[in-house]
C-alpha atoms as a PDB file:
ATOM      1  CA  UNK A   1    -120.446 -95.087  61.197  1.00  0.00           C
ATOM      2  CA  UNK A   2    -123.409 -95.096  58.810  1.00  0.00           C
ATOM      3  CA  UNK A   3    -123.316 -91.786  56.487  1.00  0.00           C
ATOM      4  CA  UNK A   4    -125.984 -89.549  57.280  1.00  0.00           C
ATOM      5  CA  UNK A   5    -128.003 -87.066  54.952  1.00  0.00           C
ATOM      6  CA  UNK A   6    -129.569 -83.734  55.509  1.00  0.00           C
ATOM      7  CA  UNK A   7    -133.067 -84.181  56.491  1.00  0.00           C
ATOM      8  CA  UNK A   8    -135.690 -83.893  53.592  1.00  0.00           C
ATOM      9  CA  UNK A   9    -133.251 -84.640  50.640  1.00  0.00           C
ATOM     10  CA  UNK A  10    -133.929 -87.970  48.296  1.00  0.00           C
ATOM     11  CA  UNK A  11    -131.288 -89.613  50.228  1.00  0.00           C
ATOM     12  CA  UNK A  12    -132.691 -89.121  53.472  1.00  0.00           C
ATOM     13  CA  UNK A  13    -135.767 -90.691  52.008  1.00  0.00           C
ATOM     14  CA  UNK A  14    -134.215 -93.482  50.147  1.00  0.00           C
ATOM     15  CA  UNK A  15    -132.316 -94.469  53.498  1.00  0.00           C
ATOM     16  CA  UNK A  16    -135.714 -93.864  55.842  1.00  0.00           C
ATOM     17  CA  UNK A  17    -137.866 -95.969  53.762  1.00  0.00           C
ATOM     18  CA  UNK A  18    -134.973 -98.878  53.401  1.00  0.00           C
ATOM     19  CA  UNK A  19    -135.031 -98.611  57.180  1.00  0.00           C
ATOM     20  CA  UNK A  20    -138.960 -99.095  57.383  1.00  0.00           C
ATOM     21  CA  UNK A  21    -139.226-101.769  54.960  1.00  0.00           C
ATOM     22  CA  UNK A  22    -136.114-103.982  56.975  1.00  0.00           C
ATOM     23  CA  UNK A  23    -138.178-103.248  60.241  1.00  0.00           C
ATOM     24  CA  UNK A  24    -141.124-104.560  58.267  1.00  0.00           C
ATOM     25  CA  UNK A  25    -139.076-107.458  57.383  1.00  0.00           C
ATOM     26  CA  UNK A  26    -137.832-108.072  61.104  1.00  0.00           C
ATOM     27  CA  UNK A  27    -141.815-108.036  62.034  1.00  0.00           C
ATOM     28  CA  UNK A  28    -142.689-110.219  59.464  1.00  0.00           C
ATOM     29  CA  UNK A  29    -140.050-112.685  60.266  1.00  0.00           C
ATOM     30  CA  UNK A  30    -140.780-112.849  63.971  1.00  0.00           C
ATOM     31  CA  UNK A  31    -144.519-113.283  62.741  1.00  0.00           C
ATOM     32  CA  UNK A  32    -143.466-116.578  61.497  1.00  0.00           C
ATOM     33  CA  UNK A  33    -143.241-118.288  64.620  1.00  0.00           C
ATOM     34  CA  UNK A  34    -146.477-115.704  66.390  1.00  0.00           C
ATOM     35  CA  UNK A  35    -148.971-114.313  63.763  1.00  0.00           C
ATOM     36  CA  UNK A  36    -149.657-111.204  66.073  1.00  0.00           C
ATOM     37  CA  UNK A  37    -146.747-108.989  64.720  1.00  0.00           C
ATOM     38  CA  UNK A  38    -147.333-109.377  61.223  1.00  0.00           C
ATOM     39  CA  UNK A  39    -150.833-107.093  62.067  1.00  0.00           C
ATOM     40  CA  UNK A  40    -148.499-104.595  63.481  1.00  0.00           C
ATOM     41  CA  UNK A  41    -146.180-104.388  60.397  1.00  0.00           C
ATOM     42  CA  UNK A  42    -149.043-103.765  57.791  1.00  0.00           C
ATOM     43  CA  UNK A  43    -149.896-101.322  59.639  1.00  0.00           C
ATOM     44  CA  UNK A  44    -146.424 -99.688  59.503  1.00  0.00           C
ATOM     45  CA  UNK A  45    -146.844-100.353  55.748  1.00  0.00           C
ATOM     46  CA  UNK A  46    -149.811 -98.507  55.561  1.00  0.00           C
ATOM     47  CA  UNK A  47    -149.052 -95.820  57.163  1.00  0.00           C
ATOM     48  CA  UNK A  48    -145.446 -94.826  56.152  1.00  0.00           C
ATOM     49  CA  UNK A  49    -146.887 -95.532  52.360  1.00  0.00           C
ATOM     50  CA  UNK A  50    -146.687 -92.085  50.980  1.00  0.00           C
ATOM     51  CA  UNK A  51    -143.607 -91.027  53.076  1.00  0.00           C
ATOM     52  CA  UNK A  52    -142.017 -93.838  50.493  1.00  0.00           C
ATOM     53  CA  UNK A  53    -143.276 -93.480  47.216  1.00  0.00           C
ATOM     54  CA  UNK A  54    -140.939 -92.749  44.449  1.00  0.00           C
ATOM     55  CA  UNK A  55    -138.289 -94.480  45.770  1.00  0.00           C
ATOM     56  CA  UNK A  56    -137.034 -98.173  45.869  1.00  0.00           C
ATOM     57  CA  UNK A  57    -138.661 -98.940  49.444  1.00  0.00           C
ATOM     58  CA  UNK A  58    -142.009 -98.498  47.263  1.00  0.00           C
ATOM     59  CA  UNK A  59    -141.892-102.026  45.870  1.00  0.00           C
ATOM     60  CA  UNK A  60    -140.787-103.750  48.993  1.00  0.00           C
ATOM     61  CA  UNK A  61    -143.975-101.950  50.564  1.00  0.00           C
ATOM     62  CA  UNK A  62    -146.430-103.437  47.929  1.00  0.00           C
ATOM     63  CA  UNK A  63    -144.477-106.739  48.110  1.00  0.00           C
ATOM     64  CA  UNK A  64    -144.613-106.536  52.112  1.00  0.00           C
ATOM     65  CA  UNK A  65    -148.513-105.704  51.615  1.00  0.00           C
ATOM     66  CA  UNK A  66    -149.141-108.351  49.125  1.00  0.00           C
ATOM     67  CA  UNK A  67    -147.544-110.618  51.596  1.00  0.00           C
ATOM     68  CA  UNK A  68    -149.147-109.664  54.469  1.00  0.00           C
ATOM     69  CA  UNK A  69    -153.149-109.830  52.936  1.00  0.00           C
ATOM     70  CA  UNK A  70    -152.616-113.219  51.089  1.00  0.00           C
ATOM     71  CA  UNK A  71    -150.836-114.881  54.220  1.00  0.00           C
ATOM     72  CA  UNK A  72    -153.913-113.677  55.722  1.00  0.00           C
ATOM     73  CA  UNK A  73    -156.133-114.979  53.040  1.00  0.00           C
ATOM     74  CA  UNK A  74    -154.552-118.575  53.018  1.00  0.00           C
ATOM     75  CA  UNK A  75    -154.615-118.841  57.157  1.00  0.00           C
ATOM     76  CA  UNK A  76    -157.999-118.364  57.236  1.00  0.00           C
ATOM     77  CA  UNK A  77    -158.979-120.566  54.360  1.00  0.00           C
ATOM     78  CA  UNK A  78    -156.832-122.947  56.288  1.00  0.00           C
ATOM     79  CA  UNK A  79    -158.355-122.716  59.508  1.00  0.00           C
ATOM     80  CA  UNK A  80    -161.518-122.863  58.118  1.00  0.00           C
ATOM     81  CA  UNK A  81    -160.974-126.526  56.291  1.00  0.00           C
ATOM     82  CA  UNK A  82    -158.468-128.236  58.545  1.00  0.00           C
ATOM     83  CA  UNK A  83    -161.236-130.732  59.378  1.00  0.00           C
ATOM     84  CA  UNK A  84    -161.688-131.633  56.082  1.00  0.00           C
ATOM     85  CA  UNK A  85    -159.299-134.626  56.089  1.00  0.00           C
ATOM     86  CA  UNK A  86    -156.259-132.373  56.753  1.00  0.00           C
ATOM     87  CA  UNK A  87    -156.209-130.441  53.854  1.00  0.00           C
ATOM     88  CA  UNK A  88    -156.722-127.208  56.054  1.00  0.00           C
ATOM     89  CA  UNK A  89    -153.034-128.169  57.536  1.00  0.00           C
ATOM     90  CA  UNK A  90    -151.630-128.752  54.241  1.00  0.00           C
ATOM     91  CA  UNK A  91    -153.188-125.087  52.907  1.00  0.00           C
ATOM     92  CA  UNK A  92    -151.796-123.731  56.216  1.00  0.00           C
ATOM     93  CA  UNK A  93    -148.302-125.501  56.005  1.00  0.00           C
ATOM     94  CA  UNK A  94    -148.141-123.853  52.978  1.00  0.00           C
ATOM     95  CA  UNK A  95    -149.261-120.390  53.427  1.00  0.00           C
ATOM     96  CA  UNK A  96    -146.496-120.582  55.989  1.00  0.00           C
ATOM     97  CA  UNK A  97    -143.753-122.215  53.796  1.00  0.00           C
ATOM     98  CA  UNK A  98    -144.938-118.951  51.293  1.00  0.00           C
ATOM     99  CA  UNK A  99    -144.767-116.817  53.899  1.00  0.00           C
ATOM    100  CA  UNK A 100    -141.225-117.955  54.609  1.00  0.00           C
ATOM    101  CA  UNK A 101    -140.084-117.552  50.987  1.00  0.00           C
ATOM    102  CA  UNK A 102    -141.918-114.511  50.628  1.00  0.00           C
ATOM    103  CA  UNK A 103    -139.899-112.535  54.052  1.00  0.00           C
ATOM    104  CA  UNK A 104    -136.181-114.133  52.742  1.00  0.00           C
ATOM    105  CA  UNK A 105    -136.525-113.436  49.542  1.00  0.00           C
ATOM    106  CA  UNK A 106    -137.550-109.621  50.072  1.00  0.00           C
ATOM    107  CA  UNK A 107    -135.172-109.072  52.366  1.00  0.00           C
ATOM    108  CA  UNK A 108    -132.427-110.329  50.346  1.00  0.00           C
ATOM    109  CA  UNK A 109    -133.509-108.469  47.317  1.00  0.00           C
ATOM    110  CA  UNK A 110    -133.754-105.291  49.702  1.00  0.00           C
ATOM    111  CA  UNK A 111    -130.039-106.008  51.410  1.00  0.00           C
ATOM    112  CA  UNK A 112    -129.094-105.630  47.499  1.00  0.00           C
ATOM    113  CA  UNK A 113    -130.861-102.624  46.565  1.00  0.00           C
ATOM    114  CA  UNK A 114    -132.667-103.456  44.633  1.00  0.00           C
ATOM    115  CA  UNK A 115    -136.663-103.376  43.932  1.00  0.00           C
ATOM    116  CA  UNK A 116    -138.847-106.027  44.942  1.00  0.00           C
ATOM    117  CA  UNK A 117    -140.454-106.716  41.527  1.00  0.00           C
END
């Protein structure tokens, strides 16, 4: 049975914003294979932001955010240029492979406690 902490103390923080930033982490994984949910988990970012600052679900926030925005950056760049001799699949092949890298690595780091960065 997972402990449980009175509600308001730094524990009860800690463990809330852990839990956020491995939902995050679910979304953004299942936004690998459908781009739609990875919308939905910035948001959750964004909005659960200040309920996490100070503690170590902070960085995985920023690192989530940072994710999300240049995944978005690179898919459009991609889309944009994949006429152009294929080089719009090779920029989105490897937003994607990033993307990939980015969700594993985060969630790994997070699974250990510790920060992102």
């Amino acid at each position: 049975m997972p402990q449980q902490f009175p509600i308001g103390t730094d524990e009860s923080r800690e463990q809330s914003g852990r839990d956020f930033a491995t939902l995050v982490y679910l979304i953004q994984a299942i936004s690998l294979f459908t781009a739609v949910p990875f919308f939905i988990g910035v948001i959750v970012n964004y909005a659960k932001r200040g309920d996490v600052r100070g503690t170590l679900a902070e960085s995985h926030f920023r690192w989530q955010i940072r994710t999300f925005w240049f995944w978005l950056l690179w898919t459009v760049i991609g889309s944009a240029t994949w006429w152009l001799l294929g080089l719009g699949f090779l920029i989105l092949g490897i937003a994607w492979l990033w993307a990939v890298y980015r969700v594993v690595r985060g969630w790994l780091v997070l699974a250990d406690n510790r920060p992102a960065y």
